[in-house]
N, C-alpha and C. Protein backbone atom coordinates (compact mmCIF):
# COMPACT_ATOMS: atom_id res chain seq x y z
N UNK A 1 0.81 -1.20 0.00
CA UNK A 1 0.00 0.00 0.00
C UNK A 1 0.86 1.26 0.00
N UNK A 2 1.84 0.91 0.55
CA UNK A 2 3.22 2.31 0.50
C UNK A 2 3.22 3.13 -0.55
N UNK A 3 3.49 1.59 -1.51
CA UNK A 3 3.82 2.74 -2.74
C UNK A 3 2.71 3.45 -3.63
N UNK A 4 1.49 3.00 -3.21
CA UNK A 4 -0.04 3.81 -4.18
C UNK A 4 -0.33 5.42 -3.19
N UNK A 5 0.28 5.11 -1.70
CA UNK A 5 -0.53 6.24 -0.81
C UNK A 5 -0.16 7.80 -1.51
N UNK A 6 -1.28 8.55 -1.44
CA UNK A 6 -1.41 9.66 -1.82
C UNK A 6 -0.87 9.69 -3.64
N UNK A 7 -0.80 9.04 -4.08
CA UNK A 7 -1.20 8.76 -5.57
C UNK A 7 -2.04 8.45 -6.31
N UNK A 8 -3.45 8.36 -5.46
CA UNK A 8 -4.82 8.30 -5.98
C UNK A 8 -5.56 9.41 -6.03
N UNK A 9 -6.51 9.12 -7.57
CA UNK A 9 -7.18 10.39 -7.46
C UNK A 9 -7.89 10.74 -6.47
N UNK A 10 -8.56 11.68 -6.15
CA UNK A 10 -9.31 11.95 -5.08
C UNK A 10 -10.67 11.50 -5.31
N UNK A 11 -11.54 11.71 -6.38
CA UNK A 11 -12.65 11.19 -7.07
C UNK A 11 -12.51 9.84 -7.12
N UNK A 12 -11.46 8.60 -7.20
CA UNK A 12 -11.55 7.82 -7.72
C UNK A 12 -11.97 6.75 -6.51
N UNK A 13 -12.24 5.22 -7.16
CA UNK A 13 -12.80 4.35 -6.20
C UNK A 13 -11.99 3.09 -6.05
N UNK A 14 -11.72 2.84 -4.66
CA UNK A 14 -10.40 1.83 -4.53
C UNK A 14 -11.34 0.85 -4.28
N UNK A 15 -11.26 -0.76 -4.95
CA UNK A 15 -11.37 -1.76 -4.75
C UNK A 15 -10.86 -2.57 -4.28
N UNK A 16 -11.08 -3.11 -2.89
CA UNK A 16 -9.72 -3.79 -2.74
C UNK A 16 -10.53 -5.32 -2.70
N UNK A 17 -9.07 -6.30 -2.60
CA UNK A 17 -9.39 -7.73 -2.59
C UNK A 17 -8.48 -8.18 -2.00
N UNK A 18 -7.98 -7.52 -1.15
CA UNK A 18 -6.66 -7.96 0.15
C UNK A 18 -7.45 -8.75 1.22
N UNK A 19 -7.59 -9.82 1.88
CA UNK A 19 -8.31 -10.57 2.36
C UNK A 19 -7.84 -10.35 4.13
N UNK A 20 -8.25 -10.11 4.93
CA UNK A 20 -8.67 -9.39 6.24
C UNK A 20 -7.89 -8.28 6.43
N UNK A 21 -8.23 -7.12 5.41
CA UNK A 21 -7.57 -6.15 6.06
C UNK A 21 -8.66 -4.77 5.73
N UNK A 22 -8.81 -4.15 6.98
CA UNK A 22 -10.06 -3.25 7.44
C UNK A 22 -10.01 -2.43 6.16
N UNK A 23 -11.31 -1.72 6.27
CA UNK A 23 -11.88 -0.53 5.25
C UNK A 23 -11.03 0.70 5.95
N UNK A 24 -10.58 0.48 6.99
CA UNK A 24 -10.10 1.13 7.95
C UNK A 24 -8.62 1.67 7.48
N UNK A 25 -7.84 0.24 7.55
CA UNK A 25 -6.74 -0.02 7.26
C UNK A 25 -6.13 0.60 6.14
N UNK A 26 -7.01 -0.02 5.12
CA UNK A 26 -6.57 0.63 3.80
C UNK A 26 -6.91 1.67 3.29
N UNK A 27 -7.64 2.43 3.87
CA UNK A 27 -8.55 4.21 4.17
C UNK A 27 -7.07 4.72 4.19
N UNK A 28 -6.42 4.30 5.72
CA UNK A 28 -5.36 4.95 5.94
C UNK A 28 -4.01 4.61 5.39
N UNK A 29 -3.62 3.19 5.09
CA UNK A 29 -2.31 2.96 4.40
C UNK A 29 -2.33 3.68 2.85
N UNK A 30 -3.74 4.05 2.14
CA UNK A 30 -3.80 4.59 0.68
C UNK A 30 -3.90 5.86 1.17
N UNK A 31 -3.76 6.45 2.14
CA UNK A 31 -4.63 8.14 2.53
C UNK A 31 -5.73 8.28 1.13
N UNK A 32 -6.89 7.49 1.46
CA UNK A 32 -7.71 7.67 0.25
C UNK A 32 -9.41 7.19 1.11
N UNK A 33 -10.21 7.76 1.15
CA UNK A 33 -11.76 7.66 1.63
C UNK A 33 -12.72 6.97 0.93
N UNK A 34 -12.45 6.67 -0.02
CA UNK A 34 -13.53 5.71 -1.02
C UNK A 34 -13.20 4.61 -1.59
N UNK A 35 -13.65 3.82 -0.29
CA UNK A 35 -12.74 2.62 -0.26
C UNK A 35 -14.18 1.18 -0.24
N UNK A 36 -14.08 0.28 -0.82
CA UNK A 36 -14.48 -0.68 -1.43
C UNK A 36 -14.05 -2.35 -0.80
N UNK A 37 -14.32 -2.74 0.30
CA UNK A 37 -13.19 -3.77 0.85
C UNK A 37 -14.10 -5.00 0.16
N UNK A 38 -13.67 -5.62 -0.92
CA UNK A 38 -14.34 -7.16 -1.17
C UNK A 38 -14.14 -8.77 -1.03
N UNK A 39 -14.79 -9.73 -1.03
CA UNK A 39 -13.84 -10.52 -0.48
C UNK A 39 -14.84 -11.86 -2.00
N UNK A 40 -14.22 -11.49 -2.85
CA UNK A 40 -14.48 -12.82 -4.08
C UNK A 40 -13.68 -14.30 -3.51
N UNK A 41 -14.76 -15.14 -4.53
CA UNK A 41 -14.00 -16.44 -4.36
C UNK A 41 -13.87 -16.77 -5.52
N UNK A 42 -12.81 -17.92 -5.96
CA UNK A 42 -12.26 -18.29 -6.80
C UNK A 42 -13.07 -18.39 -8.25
N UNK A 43 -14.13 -18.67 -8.02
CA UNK A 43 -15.22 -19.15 -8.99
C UNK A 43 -15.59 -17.61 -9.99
N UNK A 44 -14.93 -16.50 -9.41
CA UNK A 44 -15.18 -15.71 -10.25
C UNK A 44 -14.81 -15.41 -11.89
N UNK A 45 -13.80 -16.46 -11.92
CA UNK A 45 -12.75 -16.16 -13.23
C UNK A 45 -13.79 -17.46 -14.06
N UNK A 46 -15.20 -17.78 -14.00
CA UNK A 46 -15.88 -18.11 -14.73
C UNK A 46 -17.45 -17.85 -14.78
N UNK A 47 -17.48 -16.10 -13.91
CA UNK A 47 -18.74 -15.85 -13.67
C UNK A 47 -19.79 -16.37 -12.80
N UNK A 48 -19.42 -17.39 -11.69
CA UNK A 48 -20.15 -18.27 -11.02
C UNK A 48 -19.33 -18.16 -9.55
N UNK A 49 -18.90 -16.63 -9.65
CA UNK A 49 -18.58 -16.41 -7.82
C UNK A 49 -19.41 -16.22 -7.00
N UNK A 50 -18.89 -15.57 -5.90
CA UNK A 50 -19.55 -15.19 -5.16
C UNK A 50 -19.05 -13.93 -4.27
N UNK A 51 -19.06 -12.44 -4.33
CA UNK A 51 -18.40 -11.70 -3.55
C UNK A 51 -18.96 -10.72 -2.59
N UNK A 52 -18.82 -10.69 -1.64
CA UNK A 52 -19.41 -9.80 -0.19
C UNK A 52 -18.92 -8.77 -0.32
N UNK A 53 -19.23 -7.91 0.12
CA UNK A 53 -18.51 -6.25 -0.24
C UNK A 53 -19.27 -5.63 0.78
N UNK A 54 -18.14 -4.45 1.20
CA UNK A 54 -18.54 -3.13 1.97
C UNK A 54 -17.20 -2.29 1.56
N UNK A 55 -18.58 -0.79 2.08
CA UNK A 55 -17.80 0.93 1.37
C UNK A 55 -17.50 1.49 2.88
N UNK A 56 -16.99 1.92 2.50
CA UNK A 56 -16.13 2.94 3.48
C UNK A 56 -17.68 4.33 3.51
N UNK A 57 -17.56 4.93 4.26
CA UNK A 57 -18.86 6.23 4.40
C UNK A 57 -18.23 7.11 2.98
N UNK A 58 -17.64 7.27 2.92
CA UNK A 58 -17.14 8.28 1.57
C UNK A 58 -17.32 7.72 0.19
N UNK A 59 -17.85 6.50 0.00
CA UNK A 59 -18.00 5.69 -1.39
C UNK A 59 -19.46 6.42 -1.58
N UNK A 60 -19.54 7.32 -2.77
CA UNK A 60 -21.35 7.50 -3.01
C UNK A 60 -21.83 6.51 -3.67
N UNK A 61 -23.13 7.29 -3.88
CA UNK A 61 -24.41 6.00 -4.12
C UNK A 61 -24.12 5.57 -5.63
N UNK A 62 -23.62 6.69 -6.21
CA UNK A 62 -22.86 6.05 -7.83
C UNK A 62 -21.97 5.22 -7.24
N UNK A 63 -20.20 5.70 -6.75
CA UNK A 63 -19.58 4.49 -6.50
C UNK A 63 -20.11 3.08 -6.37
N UNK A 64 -21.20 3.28 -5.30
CA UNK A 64 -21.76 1.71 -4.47
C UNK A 64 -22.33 1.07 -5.98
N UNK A 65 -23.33 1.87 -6.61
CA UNK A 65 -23.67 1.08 -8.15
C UNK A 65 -23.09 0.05 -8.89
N UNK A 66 -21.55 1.30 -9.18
CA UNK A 66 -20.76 0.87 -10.02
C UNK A 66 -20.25 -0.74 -9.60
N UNK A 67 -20.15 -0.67 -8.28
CA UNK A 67 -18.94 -1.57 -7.43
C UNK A 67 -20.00 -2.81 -7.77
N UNK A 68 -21.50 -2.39 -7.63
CA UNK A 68 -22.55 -3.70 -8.30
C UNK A 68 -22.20 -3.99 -9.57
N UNK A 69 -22.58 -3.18 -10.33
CA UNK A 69 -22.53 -3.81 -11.43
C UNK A 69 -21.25 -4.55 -12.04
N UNK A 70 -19.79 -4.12 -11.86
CA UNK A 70 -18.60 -4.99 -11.57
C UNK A 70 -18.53 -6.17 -10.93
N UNK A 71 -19.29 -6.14 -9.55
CA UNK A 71 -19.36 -7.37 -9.04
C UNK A 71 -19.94 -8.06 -9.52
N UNK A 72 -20.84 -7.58 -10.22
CA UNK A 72 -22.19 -8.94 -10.42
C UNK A 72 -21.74 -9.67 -11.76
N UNK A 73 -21.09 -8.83 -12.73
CA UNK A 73 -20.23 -9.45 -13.72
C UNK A 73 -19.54 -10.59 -13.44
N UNK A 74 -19.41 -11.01 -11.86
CA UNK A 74 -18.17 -11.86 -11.91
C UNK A 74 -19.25 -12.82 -11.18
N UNK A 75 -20.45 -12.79 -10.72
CA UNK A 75 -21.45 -13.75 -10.48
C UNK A 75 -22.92 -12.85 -9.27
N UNK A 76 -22.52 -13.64 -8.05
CA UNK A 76 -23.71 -13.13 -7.19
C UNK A 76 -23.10 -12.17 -6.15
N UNK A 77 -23.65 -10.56 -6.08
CA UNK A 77 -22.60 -9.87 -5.17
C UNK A 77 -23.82 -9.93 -3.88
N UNK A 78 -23.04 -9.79 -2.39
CA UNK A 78 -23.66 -9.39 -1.46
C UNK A 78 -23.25 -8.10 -0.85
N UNK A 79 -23.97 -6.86 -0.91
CA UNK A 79 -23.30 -6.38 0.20
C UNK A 79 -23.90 -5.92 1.45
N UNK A 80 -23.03 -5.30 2.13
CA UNK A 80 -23.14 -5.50 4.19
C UNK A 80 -22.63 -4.42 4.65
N UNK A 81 -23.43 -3.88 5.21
CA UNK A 81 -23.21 -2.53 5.99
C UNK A 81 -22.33 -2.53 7.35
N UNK A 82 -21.96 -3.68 7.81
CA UNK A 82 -21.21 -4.54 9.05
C UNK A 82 -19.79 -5.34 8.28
N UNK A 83 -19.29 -4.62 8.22
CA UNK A 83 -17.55 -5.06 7.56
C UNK A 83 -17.22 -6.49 8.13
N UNK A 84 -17.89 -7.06 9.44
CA UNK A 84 -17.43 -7.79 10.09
C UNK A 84 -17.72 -8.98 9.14
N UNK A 85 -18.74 -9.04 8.39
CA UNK A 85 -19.49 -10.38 7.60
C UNK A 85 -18.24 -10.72 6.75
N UNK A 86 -17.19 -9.64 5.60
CA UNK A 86 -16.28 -10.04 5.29
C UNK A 86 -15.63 -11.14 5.30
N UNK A 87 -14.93 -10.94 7.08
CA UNK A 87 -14.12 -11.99 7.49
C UNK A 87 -15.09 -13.44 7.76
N UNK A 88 -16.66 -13.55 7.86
CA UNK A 88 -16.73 -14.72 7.67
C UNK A 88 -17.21 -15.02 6.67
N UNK A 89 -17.63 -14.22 5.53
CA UNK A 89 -17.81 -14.91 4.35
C UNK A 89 -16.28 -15.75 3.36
N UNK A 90 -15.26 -14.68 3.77
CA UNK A 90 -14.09 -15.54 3.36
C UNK A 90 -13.63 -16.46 3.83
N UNK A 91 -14.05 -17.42 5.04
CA UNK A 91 -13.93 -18.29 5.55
C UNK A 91 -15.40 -19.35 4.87
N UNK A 92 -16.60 -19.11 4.83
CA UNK A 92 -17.44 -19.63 4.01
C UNK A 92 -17.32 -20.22 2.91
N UNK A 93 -17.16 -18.60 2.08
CA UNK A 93 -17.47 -18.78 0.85
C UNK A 93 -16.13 -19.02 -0.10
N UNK A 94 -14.69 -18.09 0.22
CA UNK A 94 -13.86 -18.11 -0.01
C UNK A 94 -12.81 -19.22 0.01
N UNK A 95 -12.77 -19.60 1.49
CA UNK A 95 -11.91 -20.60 1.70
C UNK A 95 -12.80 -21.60 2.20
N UNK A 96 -14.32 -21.67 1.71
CA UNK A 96 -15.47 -23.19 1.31
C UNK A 96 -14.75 -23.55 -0.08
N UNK A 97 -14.43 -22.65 -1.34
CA UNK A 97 -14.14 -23.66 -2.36
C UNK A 97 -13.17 -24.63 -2.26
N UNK A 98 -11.88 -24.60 -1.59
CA UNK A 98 -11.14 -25.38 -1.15
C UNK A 98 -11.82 -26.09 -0.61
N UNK A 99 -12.98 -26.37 0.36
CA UNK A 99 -12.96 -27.67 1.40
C UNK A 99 -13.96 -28.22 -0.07
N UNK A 100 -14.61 -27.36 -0.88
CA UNK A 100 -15.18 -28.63 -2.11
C UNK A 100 -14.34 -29.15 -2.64
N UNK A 101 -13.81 -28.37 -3.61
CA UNK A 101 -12.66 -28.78 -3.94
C UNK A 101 -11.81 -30.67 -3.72
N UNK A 102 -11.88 -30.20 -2.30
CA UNK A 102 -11.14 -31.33 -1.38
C UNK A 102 -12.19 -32.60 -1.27
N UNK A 103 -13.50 -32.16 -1.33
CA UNK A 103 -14.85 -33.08 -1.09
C UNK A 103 -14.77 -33.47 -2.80
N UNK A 104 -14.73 -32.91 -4.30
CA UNK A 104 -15.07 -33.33 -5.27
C UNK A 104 -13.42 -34.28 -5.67
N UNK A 105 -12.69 -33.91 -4.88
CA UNK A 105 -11.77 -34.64 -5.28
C UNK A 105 -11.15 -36.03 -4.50
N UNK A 106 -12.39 -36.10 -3.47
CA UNK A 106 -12.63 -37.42 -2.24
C UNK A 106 -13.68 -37.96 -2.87
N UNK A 107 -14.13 -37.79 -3.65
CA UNK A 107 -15.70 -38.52 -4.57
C UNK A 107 -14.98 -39.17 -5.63
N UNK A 108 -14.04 -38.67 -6.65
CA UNK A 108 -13.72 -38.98 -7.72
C UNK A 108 -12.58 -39.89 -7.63
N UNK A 109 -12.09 -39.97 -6.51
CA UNK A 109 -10.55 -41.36 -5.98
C UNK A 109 -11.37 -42.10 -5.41
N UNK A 110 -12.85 -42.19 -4.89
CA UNK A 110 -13.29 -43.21 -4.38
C UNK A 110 -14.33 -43.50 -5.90
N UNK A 111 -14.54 -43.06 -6.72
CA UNK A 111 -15.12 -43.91 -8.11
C UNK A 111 -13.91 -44.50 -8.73
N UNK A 112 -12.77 -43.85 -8.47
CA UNK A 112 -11.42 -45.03 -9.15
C UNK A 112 -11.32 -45.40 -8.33
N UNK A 113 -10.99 -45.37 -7.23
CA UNK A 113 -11.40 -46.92 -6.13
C UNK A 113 -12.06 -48.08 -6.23
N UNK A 114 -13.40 -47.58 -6.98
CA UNK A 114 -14.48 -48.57 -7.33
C UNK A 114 -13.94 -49.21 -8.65
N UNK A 115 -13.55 -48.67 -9.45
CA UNK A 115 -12.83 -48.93 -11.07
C UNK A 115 -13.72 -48.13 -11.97
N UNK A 116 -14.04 -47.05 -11.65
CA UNK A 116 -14.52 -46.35 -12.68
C UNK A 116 -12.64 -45.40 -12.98
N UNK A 117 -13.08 -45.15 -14.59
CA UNK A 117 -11.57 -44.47 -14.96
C UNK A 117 -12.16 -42.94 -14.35
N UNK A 118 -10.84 -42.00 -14.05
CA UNK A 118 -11.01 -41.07 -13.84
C UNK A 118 -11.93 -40.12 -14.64
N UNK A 119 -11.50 -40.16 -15.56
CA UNK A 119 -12.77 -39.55 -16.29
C UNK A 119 -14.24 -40.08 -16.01
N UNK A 120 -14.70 -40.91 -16.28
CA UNK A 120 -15.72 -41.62 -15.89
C UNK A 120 -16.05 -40.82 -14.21
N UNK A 121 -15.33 -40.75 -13.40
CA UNK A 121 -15.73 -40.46 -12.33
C UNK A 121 -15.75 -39.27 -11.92
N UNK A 122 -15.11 -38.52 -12.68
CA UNK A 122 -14.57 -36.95 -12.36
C UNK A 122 -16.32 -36.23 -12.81
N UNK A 123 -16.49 -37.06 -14.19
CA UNK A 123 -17.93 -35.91 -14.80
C UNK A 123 -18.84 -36.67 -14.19
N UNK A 124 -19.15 -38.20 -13.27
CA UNK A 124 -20.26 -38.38 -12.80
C UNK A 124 -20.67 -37.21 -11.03
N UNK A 125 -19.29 -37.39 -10.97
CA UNK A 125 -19.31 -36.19 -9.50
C UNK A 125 -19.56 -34.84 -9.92
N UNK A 126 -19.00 -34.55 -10.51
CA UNK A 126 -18.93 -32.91 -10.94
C UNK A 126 -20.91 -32.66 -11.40
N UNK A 127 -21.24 -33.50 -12.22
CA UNK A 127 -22.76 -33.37 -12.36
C UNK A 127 -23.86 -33.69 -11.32
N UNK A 128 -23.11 -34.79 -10.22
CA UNK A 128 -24.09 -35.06 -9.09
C UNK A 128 -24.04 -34.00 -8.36
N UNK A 129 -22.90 -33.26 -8.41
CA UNK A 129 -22.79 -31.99 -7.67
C UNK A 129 -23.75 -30.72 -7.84
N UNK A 130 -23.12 -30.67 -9.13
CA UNK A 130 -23.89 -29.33 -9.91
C UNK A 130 -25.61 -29.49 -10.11
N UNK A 131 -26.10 -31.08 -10.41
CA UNK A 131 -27.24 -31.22 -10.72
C UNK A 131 -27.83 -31.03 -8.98
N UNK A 132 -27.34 -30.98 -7.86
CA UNK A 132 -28.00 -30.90 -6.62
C UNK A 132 -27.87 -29.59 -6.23
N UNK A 133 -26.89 -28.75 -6.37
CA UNK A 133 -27.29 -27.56 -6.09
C UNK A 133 -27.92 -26.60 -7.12
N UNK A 134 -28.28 -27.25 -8.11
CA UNK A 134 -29.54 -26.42 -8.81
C UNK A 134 -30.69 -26.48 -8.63
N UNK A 135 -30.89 -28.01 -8.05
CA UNK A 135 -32.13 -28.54 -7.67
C UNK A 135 -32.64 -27.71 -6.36
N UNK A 136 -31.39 -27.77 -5.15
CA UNK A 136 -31.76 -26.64 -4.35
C UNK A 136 -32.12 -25.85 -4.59
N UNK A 137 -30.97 -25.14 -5.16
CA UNK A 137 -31.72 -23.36 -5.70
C UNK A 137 -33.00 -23.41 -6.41
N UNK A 138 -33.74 -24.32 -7.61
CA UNK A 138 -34.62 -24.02 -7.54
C UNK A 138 -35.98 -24.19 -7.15
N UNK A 139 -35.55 -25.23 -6.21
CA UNK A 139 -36.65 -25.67 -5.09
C UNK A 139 -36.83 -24.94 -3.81
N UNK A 140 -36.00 -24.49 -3.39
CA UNK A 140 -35.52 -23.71 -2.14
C UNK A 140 -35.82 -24.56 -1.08
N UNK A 141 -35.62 -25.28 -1.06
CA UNK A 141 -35.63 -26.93 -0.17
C UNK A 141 -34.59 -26.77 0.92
N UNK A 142 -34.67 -26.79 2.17
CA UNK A 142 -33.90 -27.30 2.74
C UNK A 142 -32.93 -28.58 2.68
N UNK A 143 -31.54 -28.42 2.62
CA UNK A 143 -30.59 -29.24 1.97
C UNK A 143 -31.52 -30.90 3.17
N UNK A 144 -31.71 -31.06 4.24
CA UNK A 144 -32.18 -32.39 4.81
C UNK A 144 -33.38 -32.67 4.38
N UNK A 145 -34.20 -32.08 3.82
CA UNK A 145 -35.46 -32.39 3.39
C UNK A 145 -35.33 -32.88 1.80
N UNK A 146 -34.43 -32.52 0.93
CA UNK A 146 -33.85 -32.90 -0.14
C UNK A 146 -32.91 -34.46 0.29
N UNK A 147 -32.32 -34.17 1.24
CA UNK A 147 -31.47 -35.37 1.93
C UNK A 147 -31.84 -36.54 1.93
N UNK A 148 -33.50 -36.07 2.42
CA UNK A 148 -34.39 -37.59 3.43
C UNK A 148 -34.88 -37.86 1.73
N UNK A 149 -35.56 -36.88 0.79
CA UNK A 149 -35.77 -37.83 -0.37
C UNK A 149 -35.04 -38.87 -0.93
N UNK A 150 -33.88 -39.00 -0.96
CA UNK A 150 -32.89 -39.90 -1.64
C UNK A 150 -33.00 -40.90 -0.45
N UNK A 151 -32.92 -40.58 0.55
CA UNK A 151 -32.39 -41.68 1.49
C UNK A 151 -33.49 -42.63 1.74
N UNK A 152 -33.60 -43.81 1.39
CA UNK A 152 -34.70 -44.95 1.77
C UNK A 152 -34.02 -45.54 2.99
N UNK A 153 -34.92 -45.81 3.69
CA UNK A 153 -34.49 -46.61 4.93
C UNK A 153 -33.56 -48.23 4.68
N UNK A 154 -32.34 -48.04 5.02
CA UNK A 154 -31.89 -49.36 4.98
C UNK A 154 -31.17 -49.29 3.70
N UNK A 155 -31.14 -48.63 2.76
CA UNK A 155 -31.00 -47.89 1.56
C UNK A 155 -29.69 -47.87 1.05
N UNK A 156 -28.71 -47.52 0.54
CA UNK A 156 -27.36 -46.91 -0.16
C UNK A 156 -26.78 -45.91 0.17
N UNK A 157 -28.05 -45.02 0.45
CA UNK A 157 -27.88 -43.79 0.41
C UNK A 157 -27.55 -43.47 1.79
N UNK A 158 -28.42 -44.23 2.44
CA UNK A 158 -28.54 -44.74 4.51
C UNK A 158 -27.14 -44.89 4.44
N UNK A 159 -26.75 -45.94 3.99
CA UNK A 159 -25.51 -46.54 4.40
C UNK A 159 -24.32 -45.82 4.74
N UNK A 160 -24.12 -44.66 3.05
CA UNK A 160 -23.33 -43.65 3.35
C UNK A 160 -22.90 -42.85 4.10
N UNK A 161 -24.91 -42.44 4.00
CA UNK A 161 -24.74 -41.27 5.40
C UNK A 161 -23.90 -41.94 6.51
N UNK A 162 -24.66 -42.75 6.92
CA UNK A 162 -24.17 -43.28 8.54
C UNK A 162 -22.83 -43.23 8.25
N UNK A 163 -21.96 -43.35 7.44
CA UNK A 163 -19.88 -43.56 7.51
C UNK A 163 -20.03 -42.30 7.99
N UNK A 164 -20.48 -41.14 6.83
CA UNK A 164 -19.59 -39.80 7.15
C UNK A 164 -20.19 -39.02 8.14
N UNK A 165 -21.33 -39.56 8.88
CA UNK A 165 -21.87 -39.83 10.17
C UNK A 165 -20.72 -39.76 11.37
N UNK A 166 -20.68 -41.04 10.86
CA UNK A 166 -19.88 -41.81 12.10
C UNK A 166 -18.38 -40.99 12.25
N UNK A 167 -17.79 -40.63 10.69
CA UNK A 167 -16.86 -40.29 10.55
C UNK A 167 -16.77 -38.43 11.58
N UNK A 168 -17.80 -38.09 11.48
CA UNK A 168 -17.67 -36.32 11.87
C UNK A 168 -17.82 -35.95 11.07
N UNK A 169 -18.30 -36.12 9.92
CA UNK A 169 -18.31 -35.00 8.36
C UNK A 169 -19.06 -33.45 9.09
N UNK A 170 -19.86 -33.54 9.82
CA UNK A 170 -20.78 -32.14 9.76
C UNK A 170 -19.55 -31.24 10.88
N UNK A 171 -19.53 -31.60 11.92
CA UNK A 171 -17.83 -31.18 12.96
C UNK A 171 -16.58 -30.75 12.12
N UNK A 172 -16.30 -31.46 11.33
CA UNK A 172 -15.28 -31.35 10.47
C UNK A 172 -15.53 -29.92 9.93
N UNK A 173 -16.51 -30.16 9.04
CA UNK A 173 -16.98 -28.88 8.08
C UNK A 173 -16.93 -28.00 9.13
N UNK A 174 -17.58 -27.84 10.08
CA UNK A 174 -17.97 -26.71 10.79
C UNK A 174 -16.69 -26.38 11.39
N UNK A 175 -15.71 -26.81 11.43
CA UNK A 175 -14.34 -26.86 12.30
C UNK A 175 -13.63 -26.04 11.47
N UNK A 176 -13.46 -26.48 9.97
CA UNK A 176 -12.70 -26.24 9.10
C UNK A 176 -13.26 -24.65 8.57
N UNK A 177 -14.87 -24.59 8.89
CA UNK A 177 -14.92 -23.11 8.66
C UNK A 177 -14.57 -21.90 9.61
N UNK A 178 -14.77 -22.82 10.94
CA UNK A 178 -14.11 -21.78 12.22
C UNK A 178 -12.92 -21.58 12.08
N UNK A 179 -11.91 -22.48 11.73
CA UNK A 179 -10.33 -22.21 11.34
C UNK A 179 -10.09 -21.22 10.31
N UNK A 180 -11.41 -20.88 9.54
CA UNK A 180 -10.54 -20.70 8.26
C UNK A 180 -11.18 -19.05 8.96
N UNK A 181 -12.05 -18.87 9.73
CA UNK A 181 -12.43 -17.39 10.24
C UNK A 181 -11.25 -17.13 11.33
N UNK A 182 -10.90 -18.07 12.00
CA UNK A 182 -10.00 -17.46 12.96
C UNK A 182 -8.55 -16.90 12.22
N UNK A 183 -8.06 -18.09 11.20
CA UNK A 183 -7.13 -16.99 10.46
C UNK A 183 -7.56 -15.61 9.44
N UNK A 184 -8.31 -16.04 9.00
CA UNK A 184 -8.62 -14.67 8.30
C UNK A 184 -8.39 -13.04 9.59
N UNK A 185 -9.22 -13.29 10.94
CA UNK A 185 -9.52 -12.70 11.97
C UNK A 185 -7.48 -11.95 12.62
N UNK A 186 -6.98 -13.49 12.25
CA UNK A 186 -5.51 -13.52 12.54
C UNK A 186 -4.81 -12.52 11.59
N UNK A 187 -5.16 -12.33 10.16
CA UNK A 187 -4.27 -11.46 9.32
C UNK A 187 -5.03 -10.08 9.18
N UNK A 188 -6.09 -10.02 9.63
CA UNK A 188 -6.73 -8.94 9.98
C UNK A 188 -6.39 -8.25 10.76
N UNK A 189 -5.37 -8.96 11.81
CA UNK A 189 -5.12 -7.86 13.10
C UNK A 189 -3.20 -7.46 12.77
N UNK A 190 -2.56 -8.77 11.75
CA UNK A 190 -1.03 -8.40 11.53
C UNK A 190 -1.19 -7.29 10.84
N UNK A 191 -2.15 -7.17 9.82
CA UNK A 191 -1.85 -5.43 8.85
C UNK A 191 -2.27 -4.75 9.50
């Protein structure tokens, strides 16, 4: 930030995508008031992100527009009048594509496990995936009420559940998103 401070226009609108560091922070490391703090996830570099955003009090109601219509180019924008949501949407939403990521790529070594070829298994996951969270979205179904349809008693589907049951899958997740807020929370306070 050293080297931009006091080299911005005064009119102009800073976007940032530095990941936990205040509207605050970078107000003052840019000496600049119209400030933009966002927090995208990876999925943007194919239009199917997701990015949370908040303005500094000096961003006007044009700025705030603009900063929409940019965002929304890159998929679904949220924004939040409470800066604090930031740091847990980048633990969510941000550092959630990694734990899929890690989940679509624990689906597709257990279909070559089974002897399906990688290919074979890579596009049957990637579509069981994609075909269920569309179905959500356009059902607006609660993900267990969608759950209990598939699952017959005694079932395949039973069976599964109960491993990643047994295993902690829901602890895990929820663990792995508290970690990923406590560091974010952590580099938020080094800058």
């Amino acid at each position: 930030m050293a080297m931009l401070k006091d080299k911005i226009s005064p009119e102009a609108l800073v976007i940032s995508i530095v990941g936990g560091v205040s509207i605050a922070s970078l107000c003052q490391g840019l000496n600049h008031a119209a400030v933009v703090r966002t927090m995208p996830n990876i999925a943007v570099q194919v239009g199917h992100g997701t990015t949370v955003w908040s303005a500094s009090s000096s961003v006007t109601e044009i700025q705030r527009s603009h900063t929409q219509v940019i965002l929304q180019a890159l998929g679904k924008e949220f924004a939040t009048q409470s800066e604090h949501y930031l740091d847990m949407s980048t633990a969510l939403s941000s550092a959630g594509t990694g734990f899929v990521f890690l989940y679509i790529e624990a689906m597709i070594d257990a279909g070559v496990q089974m002897g399906l070829t990688r290919i074979q298994a890579q596009e049957l996951t990637l579509h069981t995936i994609a075909g269920s969270v569309e179905l959500m979205l356009q059902t607006h179904e609660h993900p267990a009420v969608l759950r209990n349809k598939v699952t017959s008693p005694g079932g395949v589907t039973a069976a599964g559940l109960y491993e990643l049951e047994k295993g902690g899958m829901r602890t895990i997740i929820s663990n792995a998103v508290l970690a990923a807020l406590s560091r974010t929370q952590q580099i938020g306070d080094i800058s």
